[in-house]
PDB file of N, CA and C in Angstrom:
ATOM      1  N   UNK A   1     124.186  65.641 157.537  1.00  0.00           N
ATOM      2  CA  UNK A   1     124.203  66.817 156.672  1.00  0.00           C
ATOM      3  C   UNK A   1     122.820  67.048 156.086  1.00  0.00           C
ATOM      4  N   UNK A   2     122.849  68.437 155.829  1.00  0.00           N
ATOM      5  CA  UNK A   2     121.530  69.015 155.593  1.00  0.00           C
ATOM      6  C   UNK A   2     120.933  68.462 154.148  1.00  0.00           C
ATOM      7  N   UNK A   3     119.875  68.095 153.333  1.00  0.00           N
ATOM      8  CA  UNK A   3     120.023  67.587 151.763  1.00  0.00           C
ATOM      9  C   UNK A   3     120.658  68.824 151.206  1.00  0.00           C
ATOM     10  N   UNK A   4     120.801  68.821 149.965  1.00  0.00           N
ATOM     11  CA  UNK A   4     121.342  70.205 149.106  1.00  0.00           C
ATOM     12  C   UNK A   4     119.984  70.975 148.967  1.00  0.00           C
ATOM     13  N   UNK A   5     120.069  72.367 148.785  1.00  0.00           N
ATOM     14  CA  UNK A   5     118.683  72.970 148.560  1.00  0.00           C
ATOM     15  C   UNK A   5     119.038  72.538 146.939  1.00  0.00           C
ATOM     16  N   UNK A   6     117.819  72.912 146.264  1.00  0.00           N
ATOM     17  CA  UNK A   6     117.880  72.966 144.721  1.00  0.00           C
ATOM     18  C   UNK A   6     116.917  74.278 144.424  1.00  0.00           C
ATOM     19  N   UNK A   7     116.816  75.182 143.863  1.00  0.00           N
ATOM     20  CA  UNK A   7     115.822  76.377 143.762  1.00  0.00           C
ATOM     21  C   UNK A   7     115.725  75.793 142.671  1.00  0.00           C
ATOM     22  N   UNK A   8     114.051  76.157 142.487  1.00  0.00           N
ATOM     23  CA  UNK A   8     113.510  75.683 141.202  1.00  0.00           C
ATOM     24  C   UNK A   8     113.527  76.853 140.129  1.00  0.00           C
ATOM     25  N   UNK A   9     113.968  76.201 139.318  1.00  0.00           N
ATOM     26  CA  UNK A   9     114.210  77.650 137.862  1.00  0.00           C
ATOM     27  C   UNK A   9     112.922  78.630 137.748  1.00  0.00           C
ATOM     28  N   UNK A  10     113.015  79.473 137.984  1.00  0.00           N
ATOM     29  CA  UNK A  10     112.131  80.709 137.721  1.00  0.00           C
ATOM     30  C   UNK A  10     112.173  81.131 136.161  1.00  0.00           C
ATOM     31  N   UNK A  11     110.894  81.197 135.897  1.00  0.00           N
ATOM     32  CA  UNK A  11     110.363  81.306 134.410  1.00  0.00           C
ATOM     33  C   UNK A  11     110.160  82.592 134.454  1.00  0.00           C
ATOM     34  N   UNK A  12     111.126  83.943 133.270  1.00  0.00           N
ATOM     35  CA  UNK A  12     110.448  85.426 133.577  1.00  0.00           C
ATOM     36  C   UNK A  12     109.043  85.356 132.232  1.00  0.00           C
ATOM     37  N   UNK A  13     108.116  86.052 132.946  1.00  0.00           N
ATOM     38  CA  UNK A  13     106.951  86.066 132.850  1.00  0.00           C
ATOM     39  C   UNK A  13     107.779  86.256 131.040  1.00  0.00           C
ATOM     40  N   UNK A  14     106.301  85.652 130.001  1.00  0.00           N
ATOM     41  CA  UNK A  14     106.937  86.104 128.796  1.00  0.00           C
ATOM     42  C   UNK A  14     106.643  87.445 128.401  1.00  0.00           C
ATOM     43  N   UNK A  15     107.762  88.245 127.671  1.00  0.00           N
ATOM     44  CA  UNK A  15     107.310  89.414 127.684  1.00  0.00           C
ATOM     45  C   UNK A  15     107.175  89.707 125.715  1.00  0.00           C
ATOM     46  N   UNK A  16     105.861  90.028 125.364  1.00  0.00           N
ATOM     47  CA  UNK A  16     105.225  90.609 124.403  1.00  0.00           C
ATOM     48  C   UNK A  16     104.413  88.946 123.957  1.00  0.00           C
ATOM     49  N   UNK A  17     104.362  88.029 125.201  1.00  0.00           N
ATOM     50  CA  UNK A  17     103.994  86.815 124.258  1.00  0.00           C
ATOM     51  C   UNK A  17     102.509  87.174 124.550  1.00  0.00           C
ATOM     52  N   UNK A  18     101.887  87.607 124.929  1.00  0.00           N
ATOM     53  CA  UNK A  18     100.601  88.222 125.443  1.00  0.00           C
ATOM     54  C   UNK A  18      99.410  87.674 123.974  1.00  0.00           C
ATOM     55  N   UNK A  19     100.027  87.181 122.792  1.00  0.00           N
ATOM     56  CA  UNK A  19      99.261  86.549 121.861  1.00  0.00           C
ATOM     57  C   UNK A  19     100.244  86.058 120.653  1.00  0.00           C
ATOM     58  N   UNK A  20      99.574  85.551 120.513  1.00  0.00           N
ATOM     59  CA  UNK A  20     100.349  84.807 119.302  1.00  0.00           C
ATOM     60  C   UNK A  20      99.265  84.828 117.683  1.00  0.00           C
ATOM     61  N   UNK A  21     100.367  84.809 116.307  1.00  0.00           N
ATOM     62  CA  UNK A  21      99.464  85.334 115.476  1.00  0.00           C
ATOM     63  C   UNK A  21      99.619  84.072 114.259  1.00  0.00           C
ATOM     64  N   UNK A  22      98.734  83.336 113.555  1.00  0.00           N
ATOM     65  CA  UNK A  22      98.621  82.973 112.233  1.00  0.00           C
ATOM     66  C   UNK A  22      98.467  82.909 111.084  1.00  0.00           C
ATOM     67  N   UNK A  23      99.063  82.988 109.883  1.00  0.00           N
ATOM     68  CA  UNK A  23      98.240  83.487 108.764  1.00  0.00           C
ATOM     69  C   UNK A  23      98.760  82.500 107.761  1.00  0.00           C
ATOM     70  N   UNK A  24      97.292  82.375 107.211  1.00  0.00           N
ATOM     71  CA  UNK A  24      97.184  81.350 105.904  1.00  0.00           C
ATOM     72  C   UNK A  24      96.931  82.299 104.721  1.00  0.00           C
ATOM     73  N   UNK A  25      97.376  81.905 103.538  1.00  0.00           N
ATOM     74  CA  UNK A  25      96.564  82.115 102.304  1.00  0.00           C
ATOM     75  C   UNK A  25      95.476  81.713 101.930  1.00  0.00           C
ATOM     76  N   UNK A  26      93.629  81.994 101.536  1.00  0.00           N
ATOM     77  CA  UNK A  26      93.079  81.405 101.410  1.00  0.00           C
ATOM     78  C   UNK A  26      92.873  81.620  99.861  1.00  0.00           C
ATOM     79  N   UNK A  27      93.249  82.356  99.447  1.00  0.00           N
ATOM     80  CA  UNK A  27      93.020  82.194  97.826  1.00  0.00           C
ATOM     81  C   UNK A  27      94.090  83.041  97.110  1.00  0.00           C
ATOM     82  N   UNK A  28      94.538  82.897  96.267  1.00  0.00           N
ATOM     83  CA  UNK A  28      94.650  83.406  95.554  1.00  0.00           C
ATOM     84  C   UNK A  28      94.889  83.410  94.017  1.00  0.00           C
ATOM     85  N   UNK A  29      94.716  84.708  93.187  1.00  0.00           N
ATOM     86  CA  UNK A  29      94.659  85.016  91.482  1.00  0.00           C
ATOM     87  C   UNK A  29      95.739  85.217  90.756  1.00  0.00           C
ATOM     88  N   UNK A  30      96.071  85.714  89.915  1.00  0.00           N
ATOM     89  CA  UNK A  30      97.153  86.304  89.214  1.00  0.00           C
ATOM     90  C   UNK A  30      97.018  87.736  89.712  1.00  0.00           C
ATOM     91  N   UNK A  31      98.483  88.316  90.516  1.00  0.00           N
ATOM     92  CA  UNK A  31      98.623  89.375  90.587  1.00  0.00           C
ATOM     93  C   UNK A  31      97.980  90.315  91.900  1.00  0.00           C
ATOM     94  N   UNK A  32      97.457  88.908  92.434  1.00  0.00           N
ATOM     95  CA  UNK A  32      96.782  88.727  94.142  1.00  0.00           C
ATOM     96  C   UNK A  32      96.400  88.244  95.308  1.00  0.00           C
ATOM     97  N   UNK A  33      95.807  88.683  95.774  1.00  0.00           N
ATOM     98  CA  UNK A  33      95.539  87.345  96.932  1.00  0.00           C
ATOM     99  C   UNK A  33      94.915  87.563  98.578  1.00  0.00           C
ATOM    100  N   UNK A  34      93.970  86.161  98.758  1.00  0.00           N
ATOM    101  CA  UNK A  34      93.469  87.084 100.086  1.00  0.00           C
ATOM    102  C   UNK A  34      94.049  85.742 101.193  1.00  0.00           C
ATOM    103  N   UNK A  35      94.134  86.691 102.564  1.00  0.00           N
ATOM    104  CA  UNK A  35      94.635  85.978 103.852  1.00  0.00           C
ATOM    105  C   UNK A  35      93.960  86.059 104.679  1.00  0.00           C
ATOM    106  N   UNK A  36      94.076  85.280 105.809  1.00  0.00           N
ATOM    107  CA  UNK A  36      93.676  85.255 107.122  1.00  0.00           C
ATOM    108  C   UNK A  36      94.428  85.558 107.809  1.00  0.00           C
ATOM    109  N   UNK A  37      94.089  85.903 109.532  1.00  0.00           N
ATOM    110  CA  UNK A  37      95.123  85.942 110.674  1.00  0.00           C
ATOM    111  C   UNK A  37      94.230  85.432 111.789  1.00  0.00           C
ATOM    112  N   UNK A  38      94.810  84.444 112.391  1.00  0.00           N
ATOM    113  CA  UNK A  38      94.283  84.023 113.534  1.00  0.00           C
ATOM    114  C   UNK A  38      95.131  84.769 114.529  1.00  0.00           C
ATOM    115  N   UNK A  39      94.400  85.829 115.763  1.00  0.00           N
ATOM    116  CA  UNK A  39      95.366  86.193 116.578  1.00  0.00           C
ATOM    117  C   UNK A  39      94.329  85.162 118.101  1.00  0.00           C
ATOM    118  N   UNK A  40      95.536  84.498 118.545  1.00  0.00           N
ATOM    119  CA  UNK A  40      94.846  83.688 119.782  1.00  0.00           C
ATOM    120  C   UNK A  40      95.709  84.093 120.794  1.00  0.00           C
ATOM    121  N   UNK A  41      94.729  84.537 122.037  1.00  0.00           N
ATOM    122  CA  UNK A  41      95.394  85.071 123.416  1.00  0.00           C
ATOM    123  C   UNK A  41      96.227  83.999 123.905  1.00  0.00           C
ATOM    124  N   UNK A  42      96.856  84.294 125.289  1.00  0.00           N
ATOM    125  CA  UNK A  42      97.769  83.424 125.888  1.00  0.00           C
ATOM    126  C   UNK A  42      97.114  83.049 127.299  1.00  0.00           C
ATOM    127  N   UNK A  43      97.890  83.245 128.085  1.00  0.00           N
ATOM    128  CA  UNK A  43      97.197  83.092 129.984  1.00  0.00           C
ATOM    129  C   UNK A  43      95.822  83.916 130.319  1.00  0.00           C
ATOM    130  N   UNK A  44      96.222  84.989 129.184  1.00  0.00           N
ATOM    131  CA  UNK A  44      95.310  85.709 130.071  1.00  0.00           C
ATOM    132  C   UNK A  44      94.358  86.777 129.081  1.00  0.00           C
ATOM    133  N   UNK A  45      93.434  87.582 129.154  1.00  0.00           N
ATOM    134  CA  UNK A  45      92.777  87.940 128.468  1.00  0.00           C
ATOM    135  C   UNK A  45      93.225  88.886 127.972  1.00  0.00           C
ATOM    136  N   UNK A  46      93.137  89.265 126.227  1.00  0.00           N
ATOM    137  CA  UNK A  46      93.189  90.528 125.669  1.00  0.00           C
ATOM    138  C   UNK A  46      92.270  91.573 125.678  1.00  0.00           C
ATOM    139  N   UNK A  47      92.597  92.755 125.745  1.00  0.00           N
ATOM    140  CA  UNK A  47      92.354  93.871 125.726  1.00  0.00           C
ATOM    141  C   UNK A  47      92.118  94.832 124.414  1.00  0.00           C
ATOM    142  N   UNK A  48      92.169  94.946 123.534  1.00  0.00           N
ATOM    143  CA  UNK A  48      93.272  95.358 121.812  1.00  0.00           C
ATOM    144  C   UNK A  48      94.316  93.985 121.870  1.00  0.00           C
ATOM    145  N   UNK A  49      94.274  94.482 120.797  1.00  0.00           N
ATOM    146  CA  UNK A  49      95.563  93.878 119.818  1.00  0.00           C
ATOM    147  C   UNK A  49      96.170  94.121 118.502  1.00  0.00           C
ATOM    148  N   UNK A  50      97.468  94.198 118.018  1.00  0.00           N
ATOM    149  CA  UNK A  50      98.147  94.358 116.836  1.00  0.00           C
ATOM    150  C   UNK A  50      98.736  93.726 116.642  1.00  0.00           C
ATOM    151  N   UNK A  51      98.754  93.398 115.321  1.00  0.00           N
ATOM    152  CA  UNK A  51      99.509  92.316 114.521  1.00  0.00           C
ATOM    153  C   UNK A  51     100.734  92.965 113.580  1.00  0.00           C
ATOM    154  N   UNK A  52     101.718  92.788 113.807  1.00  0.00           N
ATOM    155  CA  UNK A  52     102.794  93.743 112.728  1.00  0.00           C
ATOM    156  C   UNK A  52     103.393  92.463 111.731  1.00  0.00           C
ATOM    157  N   UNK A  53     103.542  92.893 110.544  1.00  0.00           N
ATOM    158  CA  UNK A  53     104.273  92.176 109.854  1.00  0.00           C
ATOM    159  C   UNK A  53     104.747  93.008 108.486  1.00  0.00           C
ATOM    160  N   UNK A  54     106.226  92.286 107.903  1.00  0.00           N
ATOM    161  CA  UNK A  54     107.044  92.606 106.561  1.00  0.00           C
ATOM    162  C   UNK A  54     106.230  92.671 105.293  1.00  0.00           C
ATOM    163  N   UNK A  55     105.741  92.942 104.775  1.00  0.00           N
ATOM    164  CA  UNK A  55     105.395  93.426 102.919  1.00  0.00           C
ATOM    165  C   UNK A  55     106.474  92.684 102.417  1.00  0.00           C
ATOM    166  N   UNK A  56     106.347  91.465 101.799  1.00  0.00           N
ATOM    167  CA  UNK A  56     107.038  91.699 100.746  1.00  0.00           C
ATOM    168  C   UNK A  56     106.881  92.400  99.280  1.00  0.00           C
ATOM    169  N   UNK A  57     108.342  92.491  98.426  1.00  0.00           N
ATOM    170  CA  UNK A  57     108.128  93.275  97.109  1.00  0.00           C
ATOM    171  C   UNK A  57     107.107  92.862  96.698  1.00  0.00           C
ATOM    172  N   UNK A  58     106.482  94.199  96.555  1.00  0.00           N
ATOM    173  CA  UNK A  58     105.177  94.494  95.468  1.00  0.00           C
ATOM    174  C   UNK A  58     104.120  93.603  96.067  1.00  0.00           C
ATOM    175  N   UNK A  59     104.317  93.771  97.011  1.00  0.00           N
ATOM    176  CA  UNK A  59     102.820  93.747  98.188  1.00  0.00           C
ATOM    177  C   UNK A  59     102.504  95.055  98.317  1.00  0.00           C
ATOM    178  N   UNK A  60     100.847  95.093  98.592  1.00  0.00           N
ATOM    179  CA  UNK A  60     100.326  96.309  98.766  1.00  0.00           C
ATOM    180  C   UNK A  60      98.177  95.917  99.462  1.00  0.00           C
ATOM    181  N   UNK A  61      98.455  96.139 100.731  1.00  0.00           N
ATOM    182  CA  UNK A  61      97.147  95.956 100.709  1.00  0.00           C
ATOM    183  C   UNK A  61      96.202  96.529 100.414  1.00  0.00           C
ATOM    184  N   UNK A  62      94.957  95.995  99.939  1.00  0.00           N
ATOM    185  CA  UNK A  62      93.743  96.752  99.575  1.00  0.00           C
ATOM    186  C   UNK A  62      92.461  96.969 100.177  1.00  0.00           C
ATOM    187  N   UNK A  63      92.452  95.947 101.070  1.00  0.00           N
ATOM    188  CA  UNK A  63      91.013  96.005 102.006  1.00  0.00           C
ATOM    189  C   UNK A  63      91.174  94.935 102.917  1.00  0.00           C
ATOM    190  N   UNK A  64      91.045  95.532 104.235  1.00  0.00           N
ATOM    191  CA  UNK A  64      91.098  94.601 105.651  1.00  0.00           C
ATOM    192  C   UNK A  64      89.501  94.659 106.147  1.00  0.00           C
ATOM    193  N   UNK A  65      89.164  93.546 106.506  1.00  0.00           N
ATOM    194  CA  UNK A  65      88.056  93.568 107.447  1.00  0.00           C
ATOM    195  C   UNK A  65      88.554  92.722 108.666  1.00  0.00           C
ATOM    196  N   UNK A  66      88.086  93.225 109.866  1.00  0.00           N
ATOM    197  CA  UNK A  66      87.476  92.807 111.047  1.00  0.00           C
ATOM    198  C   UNK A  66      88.711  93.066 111.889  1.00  0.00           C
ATOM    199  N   UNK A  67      89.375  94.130 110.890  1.00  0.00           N
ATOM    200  CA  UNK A  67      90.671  94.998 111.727  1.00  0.00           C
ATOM    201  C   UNK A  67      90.877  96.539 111.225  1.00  0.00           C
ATOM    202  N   UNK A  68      91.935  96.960 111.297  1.00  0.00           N
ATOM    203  CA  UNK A  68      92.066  98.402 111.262  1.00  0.00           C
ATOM    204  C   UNK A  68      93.802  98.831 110.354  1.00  0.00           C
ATOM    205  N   UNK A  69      93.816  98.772 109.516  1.00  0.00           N
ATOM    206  CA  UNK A  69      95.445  98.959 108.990  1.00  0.00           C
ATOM    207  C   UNK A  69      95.880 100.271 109.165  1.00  0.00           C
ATOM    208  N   UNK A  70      97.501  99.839 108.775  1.00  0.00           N
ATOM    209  CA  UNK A  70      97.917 100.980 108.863  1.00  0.00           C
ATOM    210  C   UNK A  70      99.487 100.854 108.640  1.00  0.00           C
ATOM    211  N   UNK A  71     100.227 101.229 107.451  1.00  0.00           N
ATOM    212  CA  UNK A  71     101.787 100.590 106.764  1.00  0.00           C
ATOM    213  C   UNK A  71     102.517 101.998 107.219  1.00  0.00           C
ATOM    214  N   UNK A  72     103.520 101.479 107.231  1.00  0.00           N
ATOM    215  CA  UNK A  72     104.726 102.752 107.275  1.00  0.00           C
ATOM    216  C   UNK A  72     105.979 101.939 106.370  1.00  0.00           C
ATOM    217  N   UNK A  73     105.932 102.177 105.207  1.00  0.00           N
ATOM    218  CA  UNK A  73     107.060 101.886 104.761  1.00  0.00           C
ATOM    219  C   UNK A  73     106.734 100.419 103.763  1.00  0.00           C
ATOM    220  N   UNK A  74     107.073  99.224 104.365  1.00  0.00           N
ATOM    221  CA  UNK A  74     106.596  97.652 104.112  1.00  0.00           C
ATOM    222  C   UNK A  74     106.185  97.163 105.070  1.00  0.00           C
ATOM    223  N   UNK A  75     106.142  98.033 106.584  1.00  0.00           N
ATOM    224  CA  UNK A  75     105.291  97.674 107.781  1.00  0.00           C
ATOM    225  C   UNK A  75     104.174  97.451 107.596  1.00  0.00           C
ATOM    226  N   UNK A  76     103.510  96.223 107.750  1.00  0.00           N
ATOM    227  CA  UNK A  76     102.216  96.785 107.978  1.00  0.00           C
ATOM    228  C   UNK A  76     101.206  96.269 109.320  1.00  0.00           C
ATOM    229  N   UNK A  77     100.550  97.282 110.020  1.00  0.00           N
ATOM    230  CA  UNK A  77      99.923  96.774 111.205  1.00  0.00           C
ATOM    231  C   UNK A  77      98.405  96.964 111.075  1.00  0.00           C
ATOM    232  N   UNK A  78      97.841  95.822 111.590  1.00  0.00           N
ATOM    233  CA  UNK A  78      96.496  95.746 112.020  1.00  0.00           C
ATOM    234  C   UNK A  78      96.014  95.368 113.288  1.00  0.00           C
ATOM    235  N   UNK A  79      95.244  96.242 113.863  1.00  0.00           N
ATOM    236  CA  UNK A  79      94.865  97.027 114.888  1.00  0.00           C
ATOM    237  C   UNK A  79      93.410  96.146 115.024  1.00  0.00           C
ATOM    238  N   UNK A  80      92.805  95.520 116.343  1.00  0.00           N
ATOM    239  CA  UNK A  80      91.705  95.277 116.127  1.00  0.00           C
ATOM    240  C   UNK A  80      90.809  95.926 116.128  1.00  0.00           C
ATOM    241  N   UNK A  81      89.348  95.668 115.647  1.00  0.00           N
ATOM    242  CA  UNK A  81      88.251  96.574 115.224  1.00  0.00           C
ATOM    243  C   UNK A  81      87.766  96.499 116.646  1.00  0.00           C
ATOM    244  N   UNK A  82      86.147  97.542 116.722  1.00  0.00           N
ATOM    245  CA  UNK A  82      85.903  97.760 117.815  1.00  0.00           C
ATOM    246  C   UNK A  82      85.395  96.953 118.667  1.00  0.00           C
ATOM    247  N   UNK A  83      84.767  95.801 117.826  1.00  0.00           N
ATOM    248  CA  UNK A  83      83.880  94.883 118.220  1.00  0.00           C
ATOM    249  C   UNK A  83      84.462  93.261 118.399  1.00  0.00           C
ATOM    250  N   UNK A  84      86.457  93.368 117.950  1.00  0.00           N
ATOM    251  CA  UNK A  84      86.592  92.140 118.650  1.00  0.00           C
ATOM    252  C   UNK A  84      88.149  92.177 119.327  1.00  0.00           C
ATOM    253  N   UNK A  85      88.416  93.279 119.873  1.00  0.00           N
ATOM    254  CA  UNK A  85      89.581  94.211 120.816  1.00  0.00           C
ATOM    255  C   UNK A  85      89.769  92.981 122.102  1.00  0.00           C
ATOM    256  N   UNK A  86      88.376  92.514 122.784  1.00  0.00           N
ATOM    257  CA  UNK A  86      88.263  91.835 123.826  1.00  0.00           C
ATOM    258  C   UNK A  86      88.415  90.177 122.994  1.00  0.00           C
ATOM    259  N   UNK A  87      89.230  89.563 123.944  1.00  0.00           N
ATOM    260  CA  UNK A  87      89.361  88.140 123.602  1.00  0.00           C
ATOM    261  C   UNK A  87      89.864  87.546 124.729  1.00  0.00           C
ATOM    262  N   UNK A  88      89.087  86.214 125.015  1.00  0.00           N
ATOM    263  CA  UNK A  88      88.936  85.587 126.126  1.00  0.00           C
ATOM    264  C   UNK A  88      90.309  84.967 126.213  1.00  0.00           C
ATOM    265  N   UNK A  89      91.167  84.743 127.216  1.00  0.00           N
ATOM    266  CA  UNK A  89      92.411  83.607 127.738  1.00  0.00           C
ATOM    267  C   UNK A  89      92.249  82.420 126.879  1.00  0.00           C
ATOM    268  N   UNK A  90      93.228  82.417 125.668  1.00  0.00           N
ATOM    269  CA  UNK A  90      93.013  81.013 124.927  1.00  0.00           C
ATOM    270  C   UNK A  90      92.029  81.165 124.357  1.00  0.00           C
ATOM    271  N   UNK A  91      91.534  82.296 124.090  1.00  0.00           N
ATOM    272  CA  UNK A  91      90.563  82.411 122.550  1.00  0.00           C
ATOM    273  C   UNK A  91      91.187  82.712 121.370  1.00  0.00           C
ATOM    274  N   UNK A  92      90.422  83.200 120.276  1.00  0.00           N
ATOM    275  CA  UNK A  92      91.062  83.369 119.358  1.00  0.00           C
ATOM    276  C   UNK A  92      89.786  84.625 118.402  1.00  0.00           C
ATOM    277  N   UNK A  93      90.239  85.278 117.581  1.00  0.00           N
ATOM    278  CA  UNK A  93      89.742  86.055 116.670  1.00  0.00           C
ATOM    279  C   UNK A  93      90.294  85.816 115.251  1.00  0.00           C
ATOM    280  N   UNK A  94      90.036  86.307 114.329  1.00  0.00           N
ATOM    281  CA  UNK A  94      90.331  86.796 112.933  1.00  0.00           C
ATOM    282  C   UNK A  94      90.470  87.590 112.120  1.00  0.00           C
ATOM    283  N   UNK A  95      90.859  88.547 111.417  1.00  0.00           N
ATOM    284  CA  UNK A  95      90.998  89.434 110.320  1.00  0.00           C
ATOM    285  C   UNK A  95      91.452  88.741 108.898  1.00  0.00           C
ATOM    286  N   UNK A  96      91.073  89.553 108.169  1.00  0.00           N
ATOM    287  CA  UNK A  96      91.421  88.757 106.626  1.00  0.00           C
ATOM    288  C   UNK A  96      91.640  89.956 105.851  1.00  0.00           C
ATOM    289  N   UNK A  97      92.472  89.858 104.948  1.00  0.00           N
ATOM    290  CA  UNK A  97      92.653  91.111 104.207  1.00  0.00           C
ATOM    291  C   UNK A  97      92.902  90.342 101.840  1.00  0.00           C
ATOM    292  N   UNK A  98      92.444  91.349 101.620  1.00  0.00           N
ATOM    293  CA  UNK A  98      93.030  91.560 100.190  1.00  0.00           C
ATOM    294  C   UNK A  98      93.944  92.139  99.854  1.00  0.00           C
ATOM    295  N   UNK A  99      94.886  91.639  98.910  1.00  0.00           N
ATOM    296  CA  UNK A  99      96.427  91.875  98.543  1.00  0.00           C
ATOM    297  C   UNK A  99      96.679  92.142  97.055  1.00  0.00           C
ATOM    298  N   UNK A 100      97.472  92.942  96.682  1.00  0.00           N
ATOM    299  CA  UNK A 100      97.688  92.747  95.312  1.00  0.00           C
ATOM    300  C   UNK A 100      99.258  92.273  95.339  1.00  0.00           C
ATOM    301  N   UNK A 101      99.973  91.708  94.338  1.00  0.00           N
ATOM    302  CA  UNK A 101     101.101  90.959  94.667  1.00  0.00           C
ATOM    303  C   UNK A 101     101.074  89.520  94.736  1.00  0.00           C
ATOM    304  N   UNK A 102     102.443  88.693  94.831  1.00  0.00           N
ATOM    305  CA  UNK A 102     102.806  87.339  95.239  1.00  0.00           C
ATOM    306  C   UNK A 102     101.971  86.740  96.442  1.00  0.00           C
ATOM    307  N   UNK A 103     101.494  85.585  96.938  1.00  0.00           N
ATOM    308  CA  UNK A 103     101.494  85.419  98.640  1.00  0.00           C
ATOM    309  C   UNK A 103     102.890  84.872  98.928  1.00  0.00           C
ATOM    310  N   UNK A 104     102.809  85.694  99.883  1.00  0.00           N
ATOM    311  CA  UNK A 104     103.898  84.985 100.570  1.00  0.00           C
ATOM    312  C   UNK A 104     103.819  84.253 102.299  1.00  0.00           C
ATOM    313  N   UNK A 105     104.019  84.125 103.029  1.00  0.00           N
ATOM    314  CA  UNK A 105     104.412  83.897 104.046  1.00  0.00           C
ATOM    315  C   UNK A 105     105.082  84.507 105.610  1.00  0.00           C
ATOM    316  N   UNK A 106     104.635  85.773 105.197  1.00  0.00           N
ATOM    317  CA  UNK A 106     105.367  86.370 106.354  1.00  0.00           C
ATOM    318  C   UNK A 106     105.444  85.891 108.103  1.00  0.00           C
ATOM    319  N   UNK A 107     106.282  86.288 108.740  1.00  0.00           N
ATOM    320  CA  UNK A 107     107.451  86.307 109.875  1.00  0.00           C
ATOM    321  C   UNK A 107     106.002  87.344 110.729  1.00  0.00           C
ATOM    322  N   UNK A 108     104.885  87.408 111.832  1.00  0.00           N
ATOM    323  CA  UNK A 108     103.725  88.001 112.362  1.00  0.00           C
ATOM    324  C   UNK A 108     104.388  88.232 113.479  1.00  0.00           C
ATOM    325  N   UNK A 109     104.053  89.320 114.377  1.00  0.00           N
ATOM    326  CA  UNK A 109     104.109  89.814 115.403  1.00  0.00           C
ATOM    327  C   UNK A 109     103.160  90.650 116.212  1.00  0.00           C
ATOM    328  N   UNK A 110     102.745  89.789 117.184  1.00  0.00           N
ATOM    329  CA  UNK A 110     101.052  89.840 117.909  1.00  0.00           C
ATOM    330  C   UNK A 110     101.706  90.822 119.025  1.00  0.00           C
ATOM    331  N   UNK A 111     101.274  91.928 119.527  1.00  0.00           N
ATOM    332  CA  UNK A 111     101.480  92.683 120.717  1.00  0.00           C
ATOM    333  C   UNK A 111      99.994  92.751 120.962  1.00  0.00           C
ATOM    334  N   UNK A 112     100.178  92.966 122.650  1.00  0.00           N
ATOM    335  CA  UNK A 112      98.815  93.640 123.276  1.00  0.00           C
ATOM    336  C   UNK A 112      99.136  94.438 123.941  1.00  0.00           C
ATOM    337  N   UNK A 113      98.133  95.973 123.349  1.00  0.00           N
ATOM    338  CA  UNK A 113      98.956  97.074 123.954  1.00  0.00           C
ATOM    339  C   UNK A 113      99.165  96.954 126.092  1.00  0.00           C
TER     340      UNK A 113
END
């Protein structure tokens, strides 16, 4: 008898994992606070990128550098700037922003368009 075939499990490509995103608190005051975001590519190289994430209550941002904002609601997304859109397979970039509000911890979501 023939052995058994076995097909090897097929992995579907991941879909929106195209980067993945981090964010720390690096300081903050009474009534504020500033962050980071590490967005680091995956297999393969980025092109742009956006980072979406939740507001919490009485969050409100005030100034992003080395990205591009933009809220609808407690959405808020940042868009990379012009000069770091491109990111190498397994690189990584940064944006940092100022907050008025709690820090909290938010739940990030990295797309590449």
């Amino acid at each position: 008898d023939p052995p058994p075939t076995t097909t090897p499990p097929t992995t579907p490509p991941p879909t929106g994992g195209a980067c993945t995103a981090t964010y720390r608190t690096t300081t903050s005051w009474s009534g504020g606070f500033q962050a980071e975001v590490t967005v680091t590519a995956g297999a393969a190289p980025l092109n742009g990128w956006s980072v979406r994430w939740t507001l919490a209550g009485g969050q409100s941002i005030g100034q992003v550098w080395s990205g591009t904002l933009s809220t609808s609601g407690s959405t808020a997304t940042v868009r990379n700037a012009e000069y770091n859109g491109s990111v190498p397979a397994s690189g990584s970039t940064t944006f940092g922003f100022v907050a008025n509000g709690s820090p909290s911890t938010p739940s990030l979501t990295c797309t590449s368009p």
